[in-house]
PDB file of N, CA and C in Angstrom:
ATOM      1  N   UNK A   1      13.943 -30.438  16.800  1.00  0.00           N
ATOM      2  CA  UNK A   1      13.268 -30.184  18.061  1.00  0.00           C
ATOM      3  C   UNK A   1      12.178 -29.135  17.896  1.00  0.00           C
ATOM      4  N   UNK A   2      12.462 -27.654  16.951  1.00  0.00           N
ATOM      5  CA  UNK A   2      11.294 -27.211  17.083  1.00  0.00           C
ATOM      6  C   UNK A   2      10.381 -27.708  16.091  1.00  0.00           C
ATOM      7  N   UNK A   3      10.076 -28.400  15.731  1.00  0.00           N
ATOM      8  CA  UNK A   3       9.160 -28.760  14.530  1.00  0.00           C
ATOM      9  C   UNK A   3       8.111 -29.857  15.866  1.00  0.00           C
ATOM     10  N   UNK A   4       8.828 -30.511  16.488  1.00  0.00           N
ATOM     11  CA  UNK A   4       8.660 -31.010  17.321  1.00  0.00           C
ATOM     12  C   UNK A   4       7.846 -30.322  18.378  1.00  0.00           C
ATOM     13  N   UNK A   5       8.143 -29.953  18.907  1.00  0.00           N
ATOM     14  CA  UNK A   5       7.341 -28.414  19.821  1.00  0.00           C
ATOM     15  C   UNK A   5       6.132 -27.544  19.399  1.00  0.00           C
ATOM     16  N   UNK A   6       6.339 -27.205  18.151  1.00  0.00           N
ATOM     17  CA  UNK A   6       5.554 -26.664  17.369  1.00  0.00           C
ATOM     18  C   UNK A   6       4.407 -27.780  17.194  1.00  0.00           C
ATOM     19  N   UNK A   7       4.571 -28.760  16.833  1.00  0.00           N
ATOM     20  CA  UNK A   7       3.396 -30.103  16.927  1.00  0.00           C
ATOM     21  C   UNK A   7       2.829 -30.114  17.823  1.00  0.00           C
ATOM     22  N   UNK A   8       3.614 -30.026  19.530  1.00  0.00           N
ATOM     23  CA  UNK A   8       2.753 -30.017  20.434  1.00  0.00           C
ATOM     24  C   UNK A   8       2.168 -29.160  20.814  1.00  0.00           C
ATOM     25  N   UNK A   9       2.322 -27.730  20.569  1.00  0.00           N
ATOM     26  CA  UNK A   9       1.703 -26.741  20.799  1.00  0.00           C
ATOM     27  C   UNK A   9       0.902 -26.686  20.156  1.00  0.00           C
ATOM     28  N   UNK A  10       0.350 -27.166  18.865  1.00  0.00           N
ATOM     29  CA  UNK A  10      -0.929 -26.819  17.990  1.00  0.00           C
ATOM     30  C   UNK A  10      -1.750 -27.954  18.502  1.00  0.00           C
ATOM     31  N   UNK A  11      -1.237 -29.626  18.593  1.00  0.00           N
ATOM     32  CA  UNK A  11      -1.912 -30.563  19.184  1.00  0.00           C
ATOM     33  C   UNK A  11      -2.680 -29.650  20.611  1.00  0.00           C
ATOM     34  N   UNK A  12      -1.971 -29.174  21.624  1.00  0.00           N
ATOM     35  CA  UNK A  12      -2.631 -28.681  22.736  1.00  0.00           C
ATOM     36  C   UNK A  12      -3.574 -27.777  22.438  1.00  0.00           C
ATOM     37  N   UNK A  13      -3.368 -26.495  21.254  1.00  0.00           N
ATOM     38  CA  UNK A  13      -3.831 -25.447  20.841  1.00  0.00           C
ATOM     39  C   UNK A  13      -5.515 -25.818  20.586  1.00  0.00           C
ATOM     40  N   UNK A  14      -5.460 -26.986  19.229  1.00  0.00           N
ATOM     41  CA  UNK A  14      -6.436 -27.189  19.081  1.00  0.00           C
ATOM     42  C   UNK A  14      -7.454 -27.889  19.639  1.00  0.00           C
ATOM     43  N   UNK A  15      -6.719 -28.322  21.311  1.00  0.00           N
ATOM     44  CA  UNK A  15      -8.059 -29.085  22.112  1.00  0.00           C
ATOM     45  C   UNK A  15      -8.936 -27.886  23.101  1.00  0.00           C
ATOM     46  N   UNK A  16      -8.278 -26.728  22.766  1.00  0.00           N
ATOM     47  CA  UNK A  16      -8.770 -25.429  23.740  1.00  0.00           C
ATOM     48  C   UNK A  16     -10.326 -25.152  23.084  1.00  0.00           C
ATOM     49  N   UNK A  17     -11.073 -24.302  24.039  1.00  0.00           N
ATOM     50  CA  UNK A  17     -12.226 -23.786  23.686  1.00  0.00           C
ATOM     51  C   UNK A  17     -11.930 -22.629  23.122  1.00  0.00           C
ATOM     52  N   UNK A  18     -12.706 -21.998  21.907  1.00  0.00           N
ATOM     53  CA  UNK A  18     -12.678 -19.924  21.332  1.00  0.00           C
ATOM     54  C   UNK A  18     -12.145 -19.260  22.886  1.00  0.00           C
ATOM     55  N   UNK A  19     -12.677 -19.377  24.072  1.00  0.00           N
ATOM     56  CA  UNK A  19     -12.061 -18.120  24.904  1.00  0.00           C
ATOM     57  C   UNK A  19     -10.986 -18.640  25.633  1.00  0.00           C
ATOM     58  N   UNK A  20     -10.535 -19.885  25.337  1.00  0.00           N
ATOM     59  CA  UNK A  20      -9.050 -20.074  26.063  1.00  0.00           C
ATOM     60  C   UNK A  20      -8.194 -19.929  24.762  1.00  0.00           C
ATOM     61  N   UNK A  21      -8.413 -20.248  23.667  1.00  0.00           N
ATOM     62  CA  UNK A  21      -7.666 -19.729  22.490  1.00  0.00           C
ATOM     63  C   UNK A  21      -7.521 -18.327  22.270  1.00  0.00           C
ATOM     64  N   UNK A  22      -8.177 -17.879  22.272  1.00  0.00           N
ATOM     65  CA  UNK A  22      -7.948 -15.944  22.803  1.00  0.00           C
ATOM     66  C   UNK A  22      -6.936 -15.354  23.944  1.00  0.00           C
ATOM     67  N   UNK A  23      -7.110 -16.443  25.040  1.00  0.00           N
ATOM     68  CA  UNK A  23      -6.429 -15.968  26.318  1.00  0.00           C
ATOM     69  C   UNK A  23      -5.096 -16.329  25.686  1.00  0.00           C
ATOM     70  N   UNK A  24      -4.978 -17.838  25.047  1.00  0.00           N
ATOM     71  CA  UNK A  24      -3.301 -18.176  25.009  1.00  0.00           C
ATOM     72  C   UNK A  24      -2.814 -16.788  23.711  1.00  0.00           C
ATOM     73  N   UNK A  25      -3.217 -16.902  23.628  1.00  0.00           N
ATOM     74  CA  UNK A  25      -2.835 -15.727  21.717  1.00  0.00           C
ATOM     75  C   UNK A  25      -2.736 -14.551  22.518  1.00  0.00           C
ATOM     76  N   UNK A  26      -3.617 -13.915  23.463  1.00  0.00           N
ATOM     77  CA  UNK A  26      -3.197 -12.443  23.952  1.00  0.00           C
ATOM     78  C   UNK A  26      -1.923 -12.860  25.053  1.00  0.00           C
ATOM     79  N   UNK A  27      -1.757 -13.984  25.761  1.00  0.00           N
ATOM     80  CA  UNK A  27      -0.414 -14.099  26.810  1.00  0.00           C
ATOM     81  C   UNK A  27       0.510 -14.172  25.548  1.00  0.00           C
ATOM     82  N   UNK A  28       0.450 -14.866  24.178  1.00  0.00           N
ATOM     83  CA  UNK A  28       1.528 -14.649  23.417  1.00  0.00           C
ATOM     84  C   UNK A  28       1.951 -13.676  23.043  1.00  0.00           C
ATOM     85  N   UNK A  29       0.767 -12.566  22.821  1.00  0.00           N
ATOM     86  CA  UNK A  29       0.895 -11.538  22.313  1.00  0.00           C
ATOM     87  C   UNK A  29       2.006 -10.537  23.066  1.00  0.00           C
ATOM     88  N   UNK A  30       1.183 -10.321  24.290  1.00  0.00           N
ATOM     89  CA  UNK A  30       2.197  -9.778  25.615  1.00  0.00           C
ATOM     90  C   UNK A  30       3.566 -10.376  25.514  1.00  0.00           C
ATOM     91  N   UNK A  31       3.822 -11.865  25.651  1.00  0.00           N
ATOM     92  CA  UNK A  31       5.214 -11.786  25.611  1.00  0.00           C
ATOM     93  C   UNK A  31       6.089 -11.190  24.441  1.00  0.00           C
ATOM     94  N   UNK A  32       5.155 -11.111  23.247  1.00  0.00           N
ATOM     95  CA  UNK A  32       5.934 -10.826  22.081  1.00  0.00           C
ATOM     96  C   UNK A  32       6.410  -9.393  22.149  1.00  0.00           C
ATOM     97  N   UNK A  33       5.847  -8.779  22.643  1.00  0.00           N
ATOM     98  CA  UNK A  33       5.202  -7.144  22.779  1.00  0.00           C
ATOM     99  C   UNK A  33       6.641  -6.765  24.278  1.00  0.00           C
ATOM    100  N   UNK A  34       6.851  -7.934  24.869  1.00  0.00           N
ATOM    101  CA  UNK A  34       7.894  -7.303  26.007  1.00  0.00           C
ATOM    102  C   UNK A  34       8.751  -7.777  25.541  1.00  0.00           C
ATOM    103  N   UNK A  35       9.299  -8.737  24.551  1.00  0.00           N
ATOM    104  CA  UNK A  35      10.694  -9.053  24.156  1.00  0.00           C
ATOM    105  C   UNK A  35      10.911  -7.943  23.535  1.00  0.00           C
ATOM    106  N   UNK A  36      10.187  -7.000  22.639  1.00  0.00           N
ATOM    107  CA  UNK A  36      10.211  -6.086  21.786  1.00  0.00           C
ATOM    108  C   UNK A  36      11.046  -4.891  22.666  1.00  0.00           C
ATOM    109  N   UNK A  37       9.975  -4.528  23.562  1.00  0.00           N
ATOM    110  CA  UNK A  37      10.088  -3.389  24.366  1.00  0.00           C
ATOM    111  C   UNK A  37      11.028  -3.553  25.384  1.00  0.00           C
ATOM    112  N   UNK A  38      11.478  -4.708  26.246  1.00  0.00           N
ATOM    113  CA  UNK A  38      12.608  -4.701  27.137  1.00  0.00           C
ATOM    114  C   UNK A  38      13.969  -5.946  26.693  1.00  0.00           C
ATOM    115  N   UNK A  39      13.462  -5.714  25.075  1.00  0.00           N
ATOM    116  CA  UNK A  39      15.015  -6.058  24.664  1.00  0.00           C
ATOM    117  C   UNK A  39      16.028  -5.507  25.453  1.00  0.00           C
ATOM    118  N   UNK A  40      17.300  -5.730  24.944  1.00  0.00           N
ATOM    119  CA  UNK A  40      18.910  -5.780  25.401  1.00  0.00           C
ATOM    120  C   UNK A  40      18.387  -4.170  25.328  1.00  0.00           C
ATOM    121  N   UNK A  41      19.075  -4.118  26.710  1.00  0.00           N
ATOM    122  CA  UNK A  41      19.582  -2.576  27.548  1.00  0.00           C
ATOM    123  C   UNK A  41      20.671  -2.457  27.784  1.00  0.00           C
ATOM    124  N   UNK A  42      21.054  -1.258  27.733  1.00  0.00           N
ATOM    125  CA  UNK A  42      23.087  -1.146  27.634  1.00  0.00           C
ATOM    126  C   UNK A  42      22.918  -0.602  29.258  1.00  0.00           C
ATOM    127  N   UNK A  43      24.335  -0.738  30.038  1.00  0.00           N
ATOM    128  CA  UNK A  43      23.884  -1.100  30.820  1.00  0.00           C
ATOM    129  C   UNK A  43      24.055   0.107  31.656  1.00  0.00           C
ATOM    130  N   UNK A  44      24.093   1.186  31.205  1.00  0.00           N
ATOM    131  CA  UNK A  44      23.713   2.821  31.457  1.00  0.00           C
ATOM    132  C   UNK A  44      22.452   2.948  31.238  1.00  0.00           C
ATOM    133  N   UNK A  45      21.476   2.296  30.626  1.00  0.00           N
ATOM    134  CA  UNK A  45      19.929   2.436  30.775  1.00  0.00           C
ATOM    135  C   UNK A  45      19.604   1.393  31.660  1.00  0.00           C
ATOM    136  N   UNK A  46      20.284   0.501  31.938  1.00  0.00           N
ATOM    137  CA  UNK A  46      19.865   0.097  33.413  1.00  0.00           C
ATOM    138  C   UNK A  46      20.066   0.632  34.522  1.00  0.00           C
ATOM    139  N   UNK A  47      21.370   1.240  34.516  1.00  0.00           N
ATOM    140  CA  UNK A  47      21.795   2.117  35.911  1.00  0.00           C
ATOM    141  C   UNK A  47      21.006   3.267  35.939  1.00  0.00           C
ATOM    142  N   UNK A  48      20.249   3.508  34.582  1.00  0.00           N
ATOM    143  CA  UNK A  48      19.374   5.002  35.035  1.00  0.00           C
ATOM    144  C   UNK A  48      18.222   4.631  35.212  1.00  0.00           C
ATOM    145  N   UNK A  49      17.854   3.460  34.785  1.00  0.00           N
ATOM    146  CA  UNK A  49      16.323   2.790  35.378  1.00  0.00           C
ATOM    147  C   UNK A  49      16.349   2.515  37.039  1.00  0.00           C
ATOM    148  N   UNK A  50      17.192   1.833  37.385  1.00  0.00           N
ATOM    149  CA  UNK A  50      17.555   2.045  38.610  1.00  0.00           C
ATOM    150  C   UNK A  50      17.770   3.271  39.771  1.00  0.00           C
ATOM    151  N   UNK A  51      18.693   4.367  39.262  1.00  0.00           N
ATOM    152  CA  UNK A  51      18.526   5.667  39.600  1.00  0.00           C
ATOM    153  C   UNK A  51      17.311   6.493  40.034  1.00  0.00           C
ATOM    154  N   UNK A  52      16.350   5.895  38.613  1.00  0.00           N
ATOM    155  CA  UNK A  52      15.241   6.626  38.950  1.00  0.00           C
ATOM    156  C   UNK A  52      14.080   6.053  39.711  1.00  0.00           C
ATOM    157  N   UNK A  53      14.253   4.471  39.517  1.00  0.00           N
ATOM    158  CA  UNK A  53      13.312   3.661  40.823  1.00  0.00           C
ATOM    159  C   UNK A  53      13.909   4.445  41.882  1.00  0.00           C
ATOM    160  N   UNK A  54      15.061   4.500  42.442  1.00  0.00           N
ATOM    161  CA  UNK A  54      15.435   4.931  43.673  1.00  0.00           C
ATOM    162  C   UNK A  54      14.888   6.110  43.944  1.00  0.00           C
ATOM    163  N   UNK A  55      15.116   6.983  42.895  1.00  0.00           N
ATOM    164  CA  UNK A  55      14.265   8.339  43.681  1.00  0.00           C
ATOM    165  C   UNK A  55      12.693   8.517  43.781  1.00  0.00           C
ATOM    166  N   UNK A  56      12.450   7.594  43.092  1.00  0.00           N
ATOM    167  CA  UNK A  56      10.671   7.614  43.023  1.00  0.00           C
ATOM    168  C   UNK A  56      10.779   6.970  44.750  1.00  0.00           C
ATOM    169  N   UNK A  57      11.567   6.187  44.807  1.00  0.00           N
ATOM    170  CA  UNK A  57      11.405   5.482  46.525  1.00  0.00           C
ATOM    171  C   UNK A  57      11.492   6.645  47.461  1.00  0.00           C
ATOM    172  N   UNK A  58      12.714   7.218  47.208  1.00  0.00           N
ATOM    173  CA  UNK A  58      13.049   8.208  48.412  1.00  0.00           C
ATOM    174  C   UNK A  58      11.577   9.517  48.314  1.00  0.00           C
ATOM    175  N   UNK A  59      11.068   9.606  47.409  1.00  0.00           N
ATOM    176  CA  UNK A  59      10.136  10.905  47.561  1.00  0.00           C
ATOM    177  C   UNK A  59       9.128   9.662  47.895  1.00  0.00           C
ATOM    178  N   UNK A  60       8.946   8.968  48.190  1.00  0.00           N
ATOM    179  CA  UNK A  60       7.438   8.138  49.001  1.00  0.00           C
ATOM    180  C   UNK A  60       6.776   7.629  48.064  1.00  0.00           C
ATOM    181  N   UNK A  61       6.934   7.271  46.522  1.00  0.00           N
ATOM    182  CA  UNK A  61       6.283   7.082  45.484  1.00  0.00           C
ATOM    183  C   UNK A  61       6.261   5.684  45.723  1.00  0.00           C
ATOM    184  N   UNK A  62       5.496   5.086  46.545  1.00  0.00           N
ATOM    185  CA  UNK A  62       5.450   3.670  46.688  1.00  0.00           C
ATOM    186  C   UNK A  62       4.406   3.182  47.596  1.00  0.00           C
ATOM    187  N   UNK A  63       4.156   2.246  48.079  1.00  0.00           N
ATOM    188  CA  UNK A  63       2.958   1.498  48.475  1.00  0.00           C
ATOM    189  C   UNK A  63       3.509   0.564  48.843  1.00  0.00           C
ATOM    190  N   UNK A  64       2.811  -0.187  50.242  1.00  0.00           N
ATOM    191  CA  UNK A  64       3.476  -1.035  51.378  1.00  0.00           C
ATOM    192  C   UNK A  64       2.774  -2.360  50.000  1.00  0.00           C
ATOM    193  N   UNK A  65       3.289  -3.515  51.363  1.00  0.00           N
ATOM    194  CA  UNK A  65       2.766  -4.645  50.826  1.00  0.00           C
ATOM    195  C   UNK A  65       0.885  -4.528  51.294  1.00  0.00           C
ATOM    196  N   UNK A  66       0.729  -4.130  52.679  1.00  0.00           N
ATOM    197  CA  UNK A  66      -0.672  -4.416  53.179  1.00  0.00           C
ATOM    198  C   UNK A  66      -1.440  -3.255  52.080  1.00  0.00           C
ATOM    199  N   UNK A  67      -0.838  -2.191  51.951  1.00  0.00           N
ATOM    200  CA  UNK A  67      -1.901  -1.609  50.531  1.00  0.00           C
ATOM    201  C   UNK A  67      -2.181  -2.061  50.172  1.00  0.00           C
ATOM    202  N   UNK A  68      -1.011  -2.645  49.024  1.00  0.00           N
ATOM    203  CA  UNK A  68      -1.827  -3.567  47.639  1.00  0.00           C
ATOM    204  C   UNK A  68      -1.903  -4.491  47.877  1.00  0.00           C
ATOM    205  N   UNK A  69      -2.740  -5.054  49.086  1.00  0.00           N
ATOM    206  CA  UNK A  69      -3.337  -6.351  49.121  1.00  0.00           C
ATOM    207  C   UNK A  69      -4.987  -5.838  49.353  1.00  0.00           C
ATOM    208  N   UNK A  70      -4.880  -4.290  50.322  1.00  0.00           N
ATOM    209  CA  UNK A  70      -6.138  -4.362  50.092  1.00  0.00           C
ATOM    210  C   UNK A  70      -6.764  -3.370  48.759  1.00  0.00           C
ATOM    211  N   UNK A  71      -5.751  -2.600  47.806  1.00  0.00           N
ATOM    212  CA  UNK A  71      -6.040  -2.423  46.745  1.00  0.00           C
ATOM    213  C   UNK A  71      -6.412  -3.350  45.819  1.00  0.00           C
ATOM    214  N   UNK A  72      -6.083  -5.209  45.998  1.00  0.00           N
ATOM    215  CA  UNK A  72      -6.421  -6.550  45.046  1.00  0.00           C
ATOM    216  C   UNK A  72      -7.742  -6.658  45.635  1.00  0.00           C
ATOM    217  N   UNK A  73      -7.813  -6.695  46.749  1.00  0.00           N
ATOM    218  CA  UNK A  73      -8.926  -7.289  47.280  1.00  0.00           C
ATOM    219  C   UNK A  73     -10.315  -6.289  46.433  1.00  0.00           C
ATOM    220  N   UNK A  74     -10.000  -4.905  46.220  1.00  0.00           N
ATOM    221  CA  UNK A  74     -10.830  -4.104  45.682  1.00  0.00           C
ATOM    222  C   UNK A  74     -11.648  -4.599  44.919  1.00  0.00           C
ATOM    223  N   UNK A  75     -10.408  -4.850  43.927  1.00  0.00           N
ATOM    224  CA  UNK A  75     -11.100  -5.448  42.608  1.00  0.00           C
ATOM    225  C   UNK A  75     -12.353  -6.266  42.513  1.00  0.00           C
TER     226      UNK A  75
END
């Protein structure tokens, strides 16, 4: 199966233009780059990731939804 997969991904790969071949290689890149970085967490570094979202909430460290819509729109 992956040999299989792998065929179709280069078949698709190579019908792309230079700047959509760049785009797919940097989205690969990124995913490669977050399997790395939010590998397996024990699950006391989740409860303290959590902990500390919560207090960033309670001191106001946050932003509605209508902000960051008109913080996108900025852009």
């Amino acid at each position: 199966m992956a040999i299989i997969l792998e065929n179709e991904m280069l078949n698709y790969f190579t019908q792309l233009d230079d700047a959509e071949k760049m785009s797919v290689v940097n989205m690969l890149k990124a995913f490669i780059k977050s399997k790395g970085e939010n590998g397996n967490i024990t699950l006391d570094q989740y409860n303290n990731e959590l902990l500390a979202a919560e207090t960033e909430f309670k001191n106001g460290n946050f932003i509605t939804q209508n902000e960051l819509l008109k913080e996108i729109k900025s852009w």
